[in-house]
PDB file of N, CA and C in Angstrom:
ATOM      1  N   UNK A   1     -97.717 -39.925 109.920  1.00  0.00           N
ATOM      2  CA  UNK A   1     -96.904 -41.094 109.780  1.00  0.00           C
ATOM      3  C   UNK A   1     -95.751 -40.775 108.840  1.00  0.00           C
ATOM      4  N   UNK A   2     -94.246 -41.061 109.467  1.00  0.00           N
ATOM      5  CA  UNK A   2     -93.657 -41.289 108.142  1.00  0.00           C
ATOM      6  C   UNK A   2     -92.797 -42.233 108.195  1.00  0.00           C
ATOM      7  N   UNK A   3     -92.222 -42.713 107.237  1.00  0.00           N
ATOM      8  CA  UNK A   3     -91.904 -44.249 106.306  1.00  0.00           C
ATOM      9  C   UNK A   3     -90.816 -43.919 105.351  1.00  0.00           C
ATOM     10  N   UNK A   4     -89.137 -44.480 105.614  1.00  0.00           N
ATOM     11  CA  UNK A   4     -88.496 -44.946 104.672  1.00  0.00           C
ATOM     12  C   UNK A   4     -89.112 -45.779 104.099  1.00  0.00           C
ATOM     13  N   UNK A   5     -88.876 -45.408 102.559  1.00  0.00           N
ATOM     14  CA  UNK A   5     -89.614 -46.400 101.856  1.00  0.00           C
ATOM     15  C   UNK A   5     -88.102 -47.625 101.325  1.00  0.00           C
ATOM     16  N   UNK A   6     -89.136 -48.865 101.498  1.00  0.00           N
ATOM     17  CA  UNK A   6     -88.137 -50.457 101.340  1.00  0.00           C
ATOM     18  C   UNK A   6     -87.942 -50.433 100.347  1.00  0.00           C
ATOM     19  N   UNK A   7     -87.218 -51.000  99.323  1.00  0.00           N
ATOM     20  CA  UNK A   7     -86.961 -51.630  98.358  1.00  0.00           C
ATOM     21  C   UNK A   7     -88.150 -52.591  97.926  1.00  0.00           C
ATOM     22  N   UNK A   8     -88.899 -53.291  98.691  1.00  0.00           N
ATOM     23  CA  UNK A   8     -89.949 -54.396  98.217  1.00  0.00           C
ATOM     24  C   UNK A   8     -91.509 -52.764  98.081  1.00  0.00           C
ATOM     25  N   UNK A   9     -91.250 -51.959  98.697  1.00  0.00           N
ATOM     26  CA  UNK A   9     -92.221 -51.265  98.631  1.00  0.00           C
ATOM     27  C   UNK A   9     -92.255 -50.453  97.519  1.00  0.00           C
ATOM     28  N   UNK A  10     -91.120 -50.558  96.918  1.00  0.00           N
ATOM     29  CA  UNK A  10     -90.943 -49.494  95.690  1.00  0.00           C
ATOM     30  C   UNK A  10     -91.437 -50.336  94.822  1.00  0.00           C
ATOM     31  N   UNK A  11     -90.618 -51.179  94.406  1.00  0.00           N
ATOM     32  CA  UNK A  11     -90.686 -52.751  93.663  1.00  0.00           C
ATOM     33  C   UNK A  11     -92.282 -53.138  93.552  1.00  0.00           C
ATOM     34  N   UNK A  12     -93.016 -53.085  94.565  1.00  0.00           N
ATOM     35  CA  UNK A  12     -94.671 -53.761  94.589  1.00  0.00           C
ATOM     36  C   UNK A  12     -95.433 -52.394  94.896  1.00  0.00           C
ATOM     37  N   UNK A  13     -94.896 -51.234  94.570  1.00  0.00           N
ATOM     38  CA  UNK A  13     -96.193 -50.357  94.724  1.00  0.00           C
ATOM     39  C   UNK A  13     -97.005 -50.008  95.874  1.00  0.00           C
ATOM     40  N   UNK A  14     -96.372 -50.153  97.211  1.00  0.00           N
ATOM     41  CA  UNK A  14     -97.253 -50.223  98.975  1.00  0.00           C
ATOM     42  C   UNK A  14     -96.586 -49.324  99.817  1.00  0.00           C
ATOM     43  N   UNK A  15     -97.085 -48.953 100.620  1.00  0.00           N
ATOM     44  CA  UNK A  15     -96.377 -48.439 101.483  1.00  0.00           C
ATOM     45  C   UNK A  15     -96.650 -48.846 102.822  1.00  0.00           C
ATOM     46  N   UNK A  16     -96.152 -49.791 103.486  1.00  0.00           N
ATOM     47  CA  UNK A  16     -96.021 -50.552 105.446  1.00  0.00           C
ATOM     48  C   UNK A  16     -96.968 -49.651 105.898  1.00  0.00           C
ATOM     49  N   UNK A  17     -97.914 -49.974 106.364  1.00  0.00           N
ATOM     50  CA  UNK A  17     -98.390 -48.962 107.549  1.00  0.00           C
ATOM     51  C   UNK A  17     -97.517 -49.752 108.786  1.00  0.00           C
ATOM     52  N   UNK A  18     -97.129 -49.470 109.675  1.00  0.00           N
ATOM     53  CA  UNK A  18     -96.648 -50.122 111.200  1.00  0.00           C
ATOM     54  C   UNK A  18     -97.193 -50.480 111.582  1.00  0.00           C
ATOM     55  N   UNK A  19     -97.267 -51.322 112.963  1.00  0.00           N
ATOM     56  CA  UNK A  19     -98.405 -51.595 113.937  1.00  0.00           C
ATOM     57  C   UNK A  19     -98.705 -50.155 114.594  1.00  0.00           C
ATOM     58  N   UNK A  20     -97.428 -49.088 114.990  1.00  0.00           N
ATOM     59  CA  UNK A  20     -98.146 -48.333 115.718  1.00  0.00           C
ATOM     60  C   UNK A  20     -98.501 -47.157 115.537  1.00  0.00           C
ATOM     61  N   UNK A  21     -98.695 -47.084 113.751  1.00  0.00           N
ATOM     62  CA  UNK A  21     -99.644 -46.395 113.348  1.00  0.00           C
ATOM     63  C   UNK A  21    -100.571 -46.900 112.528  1.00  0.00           C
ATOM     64  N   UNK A  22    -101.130 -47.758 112.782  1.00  0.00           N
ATOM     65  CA  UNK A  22    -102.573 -48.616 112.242  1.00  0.00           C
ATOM     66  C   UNK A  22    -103.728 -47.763 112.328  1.00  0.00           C
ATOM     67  N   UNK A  23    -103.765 -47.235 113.338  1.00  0.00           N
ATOM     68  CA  UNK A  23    -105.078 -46.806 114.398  1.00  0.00           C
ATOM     69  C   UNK A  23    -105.326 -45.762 113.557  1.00  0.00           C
ATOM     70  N   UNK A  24    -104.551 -45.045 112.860  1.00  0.00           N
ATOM     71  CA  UNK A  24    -104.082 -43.507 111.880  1.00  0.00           C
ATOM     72  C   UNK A  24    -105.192 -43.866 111.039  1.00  0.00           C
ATOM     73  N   UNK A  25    -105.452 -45.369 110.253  1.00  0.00           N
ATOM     74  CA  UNK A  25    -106.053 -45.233 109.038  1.00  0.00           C
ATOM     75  C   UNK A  25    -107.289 -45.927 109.193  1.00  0.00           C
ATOM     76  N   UNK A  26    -107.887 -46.138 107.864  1.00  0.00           N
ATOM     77  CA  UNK A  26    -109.723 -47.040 108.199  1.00  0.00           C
ATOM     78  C   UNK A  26    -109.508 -48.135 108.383  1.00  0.00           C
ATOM     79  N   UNK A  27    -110.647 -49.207 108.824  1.00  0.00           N
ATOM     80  CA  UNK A  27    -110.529 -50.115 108.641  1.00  0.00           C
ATOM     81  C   UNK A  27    -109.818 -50.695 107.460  1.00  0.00           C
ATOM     82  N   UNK A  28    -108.787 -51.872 107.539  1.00  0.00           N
ATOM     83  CA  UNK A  28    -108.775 -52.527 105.780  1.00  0.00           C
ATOM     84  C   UNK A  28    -110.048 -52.582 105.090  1.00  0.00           C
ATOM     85  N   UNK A  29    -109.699 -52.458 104.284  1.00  0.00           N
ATOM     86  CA  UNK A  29    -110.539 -52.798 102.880  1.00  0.00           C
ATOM     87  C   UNK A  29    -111.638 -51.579 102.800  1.00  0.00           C
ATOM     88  N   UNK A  30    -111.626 -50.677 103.660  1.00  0.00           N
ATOM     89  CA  UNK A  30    -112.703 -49.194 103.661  1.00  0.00           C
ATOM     90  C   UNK A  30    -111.735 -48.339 102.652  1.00  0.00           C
ATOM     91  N   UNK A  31    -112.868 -48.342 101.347  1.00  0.00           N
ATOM     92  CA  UNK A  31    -112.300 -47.037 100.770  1.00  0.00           C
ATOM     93  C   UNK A  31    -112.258 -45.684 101.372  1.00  0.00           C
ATOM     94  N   UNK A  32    -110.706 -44.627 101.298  1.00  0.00           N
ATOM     95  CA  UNK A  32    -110.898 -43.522 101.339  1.00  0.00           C
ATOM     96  C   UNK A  32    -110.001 -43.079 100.322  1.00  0.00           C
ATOM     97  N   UNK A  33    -109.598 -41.517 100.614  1.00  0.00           N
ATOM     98  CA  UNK A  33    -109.053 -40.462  99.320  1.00  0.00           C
ATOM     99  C   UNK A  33    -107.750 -40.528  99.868  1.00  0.00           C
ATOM    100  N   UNK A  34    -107.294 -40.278  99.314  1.00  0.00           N
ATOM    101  CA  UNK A  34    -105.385 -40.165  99.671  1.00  0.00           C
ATOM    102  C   UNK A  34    -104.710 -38.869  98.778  1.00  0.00           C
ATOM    103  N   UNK A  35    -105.050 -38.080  98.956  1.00  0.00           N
ATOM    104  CA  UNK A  35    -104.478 -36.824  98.213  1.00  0.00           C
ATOM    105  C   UNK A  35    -103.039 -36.434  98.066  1.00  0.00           C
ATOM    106  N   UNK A  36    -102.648 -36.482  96.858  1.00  0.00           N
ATOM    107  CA  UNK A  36    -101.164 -36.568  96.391  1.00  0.00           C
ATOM    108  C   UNK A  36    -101.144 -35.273  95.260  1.00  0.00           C
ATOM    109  N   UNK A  37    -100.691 -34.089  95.415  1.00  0.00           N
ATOM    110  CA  UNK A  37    -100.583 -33.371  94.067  1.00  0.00           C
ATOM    111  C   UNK A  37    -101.810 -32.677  94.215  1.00  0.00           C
ATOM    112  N   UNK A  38    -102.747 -32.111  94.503  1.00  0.00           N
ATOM    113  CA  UNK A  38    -103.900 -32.371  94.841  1.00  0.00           C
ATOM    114  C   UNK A  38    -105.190 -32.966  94.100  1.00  0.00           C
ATOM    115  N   UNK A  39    -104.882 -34.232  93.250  1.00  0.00           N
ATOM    116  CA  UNK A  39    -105.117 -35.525  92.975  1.00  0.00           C
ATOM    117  C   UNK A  39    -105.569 -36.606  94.461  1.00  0.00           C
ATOM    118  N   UNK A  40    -106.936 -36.708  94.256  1.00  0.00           N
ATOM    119  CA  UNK A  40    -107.956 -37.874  95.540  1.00  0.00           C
ATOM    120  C   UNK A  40    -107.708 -38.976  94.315  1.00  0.00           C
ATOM    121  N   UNK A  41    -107.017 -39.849  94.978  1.00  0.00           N
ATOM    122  CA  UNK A  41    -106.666 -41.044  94.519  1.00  0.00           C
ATOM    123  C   UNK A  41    -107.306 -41.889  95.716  1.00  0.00           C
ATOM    124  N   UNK A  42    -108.840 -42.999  95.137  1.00  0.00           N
ATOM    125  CA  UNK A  42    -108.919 -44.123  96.342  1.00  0.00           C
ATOM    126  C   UNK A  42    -108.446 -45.092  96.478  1.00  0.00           C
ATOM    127  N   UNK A  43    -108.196 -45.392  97.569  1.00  0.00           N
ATOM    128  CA  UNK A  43    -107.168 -46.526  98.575  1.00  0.00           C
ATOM    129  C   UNK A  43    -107.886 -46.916  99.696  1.00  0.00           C
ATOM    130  N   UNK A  44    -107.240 -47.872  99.844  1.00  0.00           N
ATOM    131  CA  UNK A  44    -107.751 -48.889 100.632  1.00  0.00           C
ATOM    132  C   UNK A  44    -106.194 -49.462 101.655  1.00  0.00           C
ATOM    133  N   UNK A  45    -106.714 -49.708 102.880  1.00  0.00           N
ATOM    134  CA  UNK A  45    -105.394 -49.873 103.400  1.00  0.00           C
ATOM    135  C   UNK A  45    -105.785 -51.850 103.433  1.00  0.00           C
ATOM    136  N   UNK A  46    -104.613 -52.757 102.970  1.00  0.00           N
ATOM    137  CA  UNK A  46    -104.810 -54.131 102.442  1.00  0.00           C
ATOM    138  C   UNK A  46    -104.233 -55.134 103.809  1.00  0.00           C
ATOM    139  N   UNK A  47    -105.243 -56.097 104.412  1.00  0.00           N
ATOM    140  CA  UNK A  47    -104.411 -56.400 105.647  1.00  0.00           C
ATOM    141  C   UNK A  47    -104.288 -57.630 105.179  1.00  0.00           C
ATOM    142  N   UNK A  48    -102.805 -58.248 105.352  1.00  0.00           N
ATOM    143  CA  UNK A  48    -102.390 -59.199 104.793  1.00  0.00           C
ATOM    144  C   UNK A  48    -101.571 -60.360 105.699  1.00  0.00           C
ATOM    145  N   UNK A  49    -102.201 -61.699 105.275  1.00  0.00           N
ATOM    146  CA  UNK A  49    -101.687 -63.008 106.596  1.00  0.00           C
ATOM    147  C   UNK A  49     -99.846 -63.050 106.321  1.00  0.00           C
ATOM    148  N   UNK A  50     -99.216 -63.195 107.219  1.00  0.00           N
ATOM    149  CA  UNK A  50     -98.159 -63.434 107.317  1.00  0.00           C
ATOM    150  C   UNK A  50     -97.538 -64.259 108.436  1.00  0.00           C
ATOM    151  N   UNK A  51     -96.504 -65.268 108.277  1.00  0.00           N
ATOM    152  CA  UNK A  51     -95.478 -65.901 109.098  1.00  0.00           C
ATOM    153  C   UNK A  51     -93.785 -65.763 108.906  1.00  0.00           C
ATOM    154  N   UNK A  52     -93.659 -64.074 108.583  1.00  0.00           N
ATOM    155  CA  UNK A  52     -92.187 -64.177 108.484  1.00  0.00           C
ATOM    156  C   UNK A  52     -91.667 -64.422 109.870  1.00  0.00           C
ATOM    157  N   UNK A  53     -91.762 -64.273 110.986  1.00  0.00           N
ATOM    158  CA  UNK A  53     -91.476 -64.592 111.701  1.00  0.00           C
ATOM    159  C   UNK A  53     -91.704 -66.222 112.272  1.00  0.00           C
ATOM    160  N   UNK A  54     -91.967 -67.207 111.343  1.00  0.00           N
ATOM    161  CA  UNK A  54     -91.728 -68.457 112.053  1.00  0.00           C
ATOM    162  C   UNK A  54     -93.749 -68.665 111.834  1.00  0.00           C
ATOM    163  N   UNK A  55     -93.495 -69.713 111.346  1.00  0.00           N
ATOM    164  CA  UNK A  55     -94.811 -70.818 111.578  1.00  0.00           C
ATOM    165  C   UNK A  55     -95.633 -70.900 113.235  1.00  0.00           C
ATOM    166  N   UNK A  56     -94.904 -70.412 113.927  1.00  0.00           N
ATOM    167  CA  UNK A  56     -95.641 -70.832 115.279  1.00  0.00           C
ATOM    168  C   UNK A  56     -96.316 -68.842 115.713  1.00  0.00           C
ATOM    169  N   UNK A  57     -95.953 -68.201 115.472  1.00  0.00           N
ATOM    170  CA  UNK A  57     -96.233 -66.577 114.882  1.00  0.00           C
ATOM    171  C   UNK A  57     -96.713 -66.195 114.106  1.00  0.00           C
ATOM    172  N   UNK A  58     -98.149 -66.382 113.516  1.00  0.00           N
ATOM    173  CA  UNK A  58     -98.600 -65.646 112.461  1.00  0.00           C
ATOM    174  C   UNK A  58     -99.224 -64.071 113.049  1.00  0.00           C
ATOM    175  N   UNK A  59     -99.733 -63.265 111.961  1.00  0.00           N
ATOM    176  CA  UNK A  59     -99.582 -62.098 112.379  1.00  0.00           C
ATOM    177  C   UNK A  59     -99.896 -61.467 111.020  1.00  0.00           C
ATOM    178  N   UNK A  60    -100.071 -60.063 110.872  1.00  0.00           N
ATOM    179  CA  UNK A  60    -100.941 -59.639 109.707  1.00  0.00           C
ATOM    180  C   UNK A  60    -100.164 -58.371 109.606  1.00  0.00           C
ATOM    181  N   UNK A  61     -99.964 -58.327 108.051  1.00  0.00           N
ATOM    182  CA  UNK A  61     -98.837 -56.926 107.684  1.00  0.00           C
ATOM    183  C   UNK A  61    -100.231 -55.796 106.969  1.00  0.00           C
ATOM    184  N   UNK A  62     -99.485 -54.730 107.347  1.00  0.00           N
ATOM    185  CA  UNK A  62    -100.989 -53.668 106.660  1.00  0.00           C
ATOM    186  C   UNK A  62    -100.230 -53.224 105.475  1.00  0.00           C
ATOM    187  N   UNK A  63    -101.046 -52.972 103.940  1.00  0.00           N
ATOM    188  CA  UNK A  63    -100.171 -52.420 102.778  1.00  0.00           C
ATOM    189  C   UNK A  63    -101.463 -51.507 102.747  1.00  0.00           C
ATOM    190  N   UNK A  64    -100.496 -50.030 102.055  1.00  0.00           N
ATOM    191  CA  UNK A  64    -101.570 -48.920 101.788  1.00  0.00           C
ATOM    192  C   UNK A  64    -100.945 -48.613 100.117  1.00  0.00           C
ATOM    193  N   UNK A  65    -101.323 -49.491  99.272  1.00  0.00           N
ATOM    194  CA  UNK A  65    -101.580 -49.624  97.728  1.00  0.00           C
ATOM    195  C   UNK A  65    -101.586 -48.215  97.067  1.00  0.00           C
ATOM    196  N   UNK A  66    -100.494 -47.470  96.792  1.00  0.00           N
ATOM    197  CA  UNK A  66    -100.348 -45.779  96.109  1.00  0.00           C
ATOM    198  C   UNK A  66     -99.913 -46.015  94.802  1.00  0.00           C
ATOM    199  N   UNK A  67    -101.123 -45.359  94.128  1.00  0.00           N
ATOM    200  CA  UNK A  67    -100.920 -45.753  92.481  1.00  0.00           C
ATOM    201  C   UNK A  67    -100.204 -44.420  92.003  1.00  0.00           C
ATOM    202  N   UNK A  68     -98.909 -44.026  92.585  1.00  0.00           N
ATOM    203  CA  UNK A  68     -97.804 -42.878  92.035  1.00  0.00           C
ATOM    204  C   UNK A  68     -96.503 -43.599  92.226  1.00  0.00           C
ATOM    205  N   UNK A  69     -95.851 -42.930  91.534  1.00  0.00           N
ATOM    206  CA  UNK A  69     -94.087 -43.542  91.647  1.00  0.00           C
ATOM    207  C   UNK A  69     -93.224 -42.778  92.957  1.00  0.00           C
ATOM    208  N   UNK A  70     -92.907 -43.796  93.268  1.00  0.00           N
ATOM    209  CA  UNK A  70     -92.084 -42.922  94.276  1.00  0.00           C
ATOM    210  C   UNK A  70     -90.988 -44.332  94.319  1.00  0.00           C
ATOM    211  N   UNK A  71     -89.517 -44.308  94.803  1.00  0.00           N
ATOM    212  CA  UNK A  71     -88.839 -45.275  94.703  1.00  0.00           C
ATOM    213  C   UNK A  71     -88.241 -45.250  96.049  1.00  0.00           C
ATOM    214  N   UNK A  72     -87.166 -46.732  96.539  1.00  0.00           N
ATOM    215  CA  UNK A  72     -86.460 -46.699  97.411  1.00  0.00           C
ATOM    216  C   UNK A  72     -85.567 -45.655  98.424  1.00  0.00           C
ATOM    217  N   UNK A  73     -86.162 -45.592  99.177  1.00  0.00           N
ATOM    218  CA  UNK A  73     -85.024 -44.358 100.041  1.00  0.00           C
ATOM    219  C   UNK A  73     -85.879 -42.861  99.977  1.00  0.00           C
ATOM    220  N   UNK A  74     -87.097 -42.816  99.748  1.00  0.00           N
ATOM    221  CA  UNK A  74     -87.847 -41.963  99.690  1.00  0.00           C
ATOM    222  C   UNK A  74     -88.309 -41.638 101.047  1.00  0.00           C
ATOM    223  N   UNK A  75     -88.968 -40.853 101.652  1.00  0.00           N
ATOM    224  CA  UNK A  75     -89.966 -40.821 102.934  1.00  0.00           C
ATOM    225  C   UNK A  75     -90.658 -40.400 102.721  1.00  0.00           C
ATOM    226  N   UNK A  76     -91.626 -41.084 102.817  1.00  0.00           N
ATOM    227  CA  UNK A  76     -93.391 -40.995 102.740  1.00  0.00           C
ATOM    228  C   UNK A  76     -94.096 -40.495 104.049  1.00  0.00           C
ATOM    229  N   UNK A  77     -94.705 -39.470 103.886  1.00  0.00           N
ATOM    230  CA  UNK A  77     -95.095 -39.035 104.749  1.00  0.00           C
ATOM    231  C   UNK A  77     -96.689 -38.824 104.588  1.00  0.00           C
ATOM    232  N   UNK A  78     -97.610 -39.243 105.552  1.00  0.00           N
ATOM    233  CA  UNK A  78     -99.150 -39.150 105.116  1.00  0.00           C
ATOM    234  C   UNK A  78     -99.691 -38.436 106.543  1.00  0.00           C
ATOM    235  N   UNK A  79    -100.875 -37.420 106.435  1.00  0.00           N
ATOM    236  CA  UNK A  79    -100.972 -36.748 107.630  1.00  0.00           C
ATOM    237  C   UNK A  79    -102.663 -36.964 107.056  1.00  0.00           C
ATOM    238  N   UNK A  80    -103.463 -36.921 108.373  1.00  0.00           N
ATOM    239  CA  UNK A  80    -104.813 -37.003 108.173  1.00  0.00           C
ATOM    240  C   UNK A  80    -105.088 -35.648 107.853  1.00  0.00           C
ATOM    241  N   UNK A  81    -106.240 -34.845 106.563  1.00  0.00           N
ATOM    242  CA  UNK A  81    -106.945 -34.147 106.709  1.00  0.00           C
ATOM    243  C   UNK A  81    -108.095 -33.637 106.895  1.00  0.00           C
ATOM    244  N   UNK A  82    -108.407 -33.008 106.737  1.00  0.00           N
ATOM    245  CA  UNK A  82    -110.592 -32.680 106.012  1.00  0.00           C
ATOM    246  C   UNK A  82    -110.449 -33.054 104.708  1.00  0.00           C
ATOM    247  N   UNK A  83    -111.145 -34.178 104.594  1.00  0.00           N
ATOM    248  CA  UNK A  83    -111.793 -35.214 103.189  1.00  0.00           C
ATOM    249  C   UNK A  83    -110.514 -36.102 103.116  1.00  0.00           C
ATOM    250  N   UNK A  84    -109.813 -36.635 104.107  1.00  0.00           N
ATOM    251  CA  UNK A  84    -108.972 -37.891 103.012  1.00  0.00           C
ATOM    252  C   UNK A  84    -107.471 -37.608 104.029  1.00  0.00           C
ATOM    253  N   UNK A  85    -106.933 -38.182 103.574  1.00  0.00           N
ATOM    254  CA  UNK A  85    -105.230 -38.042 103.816  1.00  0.00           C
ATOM    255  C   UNK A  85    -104.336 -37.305 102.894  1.00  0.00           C
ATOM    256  N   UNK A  86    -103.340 -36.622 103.094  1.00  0.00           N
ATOM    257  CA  UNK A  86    -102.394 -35.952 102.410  1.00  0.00           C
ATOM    258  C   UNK A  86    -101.269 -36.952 102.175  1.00  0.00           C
ATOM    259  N   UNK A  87    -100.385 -37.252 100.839  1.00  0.00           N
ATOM    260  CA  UNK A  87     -99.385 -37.892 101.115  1.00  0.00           C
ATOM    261  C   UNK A  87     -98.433 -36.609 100.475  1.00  0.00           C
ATOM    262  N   UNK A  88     -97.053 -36.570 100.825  1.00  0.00           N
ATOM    263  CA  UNK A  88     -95.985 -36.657  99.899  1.00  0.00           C
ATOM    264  C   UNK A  88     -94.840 -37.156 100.262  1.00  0.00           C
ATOM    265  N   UNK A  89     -93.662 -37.212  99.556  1.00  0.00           N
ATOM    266  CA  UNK A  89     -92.599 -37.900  99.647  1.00  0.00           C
ATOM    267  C   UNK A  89     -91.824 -37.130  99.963  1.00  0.00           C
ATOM    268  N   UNK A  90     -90.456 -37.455 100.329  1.00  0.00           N
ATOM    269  CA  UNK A  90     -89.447 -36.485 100.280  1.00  0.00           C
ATOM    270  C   UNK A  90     -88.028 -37.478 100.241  1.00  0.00           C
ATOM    271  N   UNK A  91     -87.258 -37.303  99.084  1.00  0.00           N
ATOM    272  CA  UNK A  91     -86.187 -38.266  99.006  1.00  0.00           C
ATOM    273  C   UNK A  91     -84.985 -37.846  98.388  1.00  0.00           C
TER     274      UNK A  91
END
């Protein structure tokens, strides 16, 4: 997966999973490792109610909660491995 990172994502610490890479990660709320640096940091991917699109459209945004700094205009890139996910950035 990779991800310009938003301005609200820098700002709140998440990174969007998409809809059409959902399938990539665990269920919400299943802890796994997210390896950054080679630092296993656990995460949880957070599925969250939403109606930005209008009251008659609700619909559910996925946040994957990364306790490292990374800021706006970055690309996040996460690839599945053996034991966990790999992240890094590149910006």
């Amino acid at each position: 997966m990779h991800r310009k990172i938003s301005n609200t994502e820098a700002e709140c610490g998440f990174i969007l999973i998409e809809k059409g890479s959902r399938n990539l990660f665990p269920n919400s709320g299943e802890r796994f490792n997210l390896i950054f640096h080679g630092n296993h940091l656990p995460v949880v991917v957070d599925e969250i109610a939403c109606e930005c699109r209008g009251a008659g459209k609700p619909h559910e945004h996925f946040h994957l909660h990364v306790p490292v700094e990374f800021k706006e205009g970055d690309i996040a890139k996460i690839k599945k491995i053996e034991g966990g996910y790999e992240l890094c950035f590149e910006g």
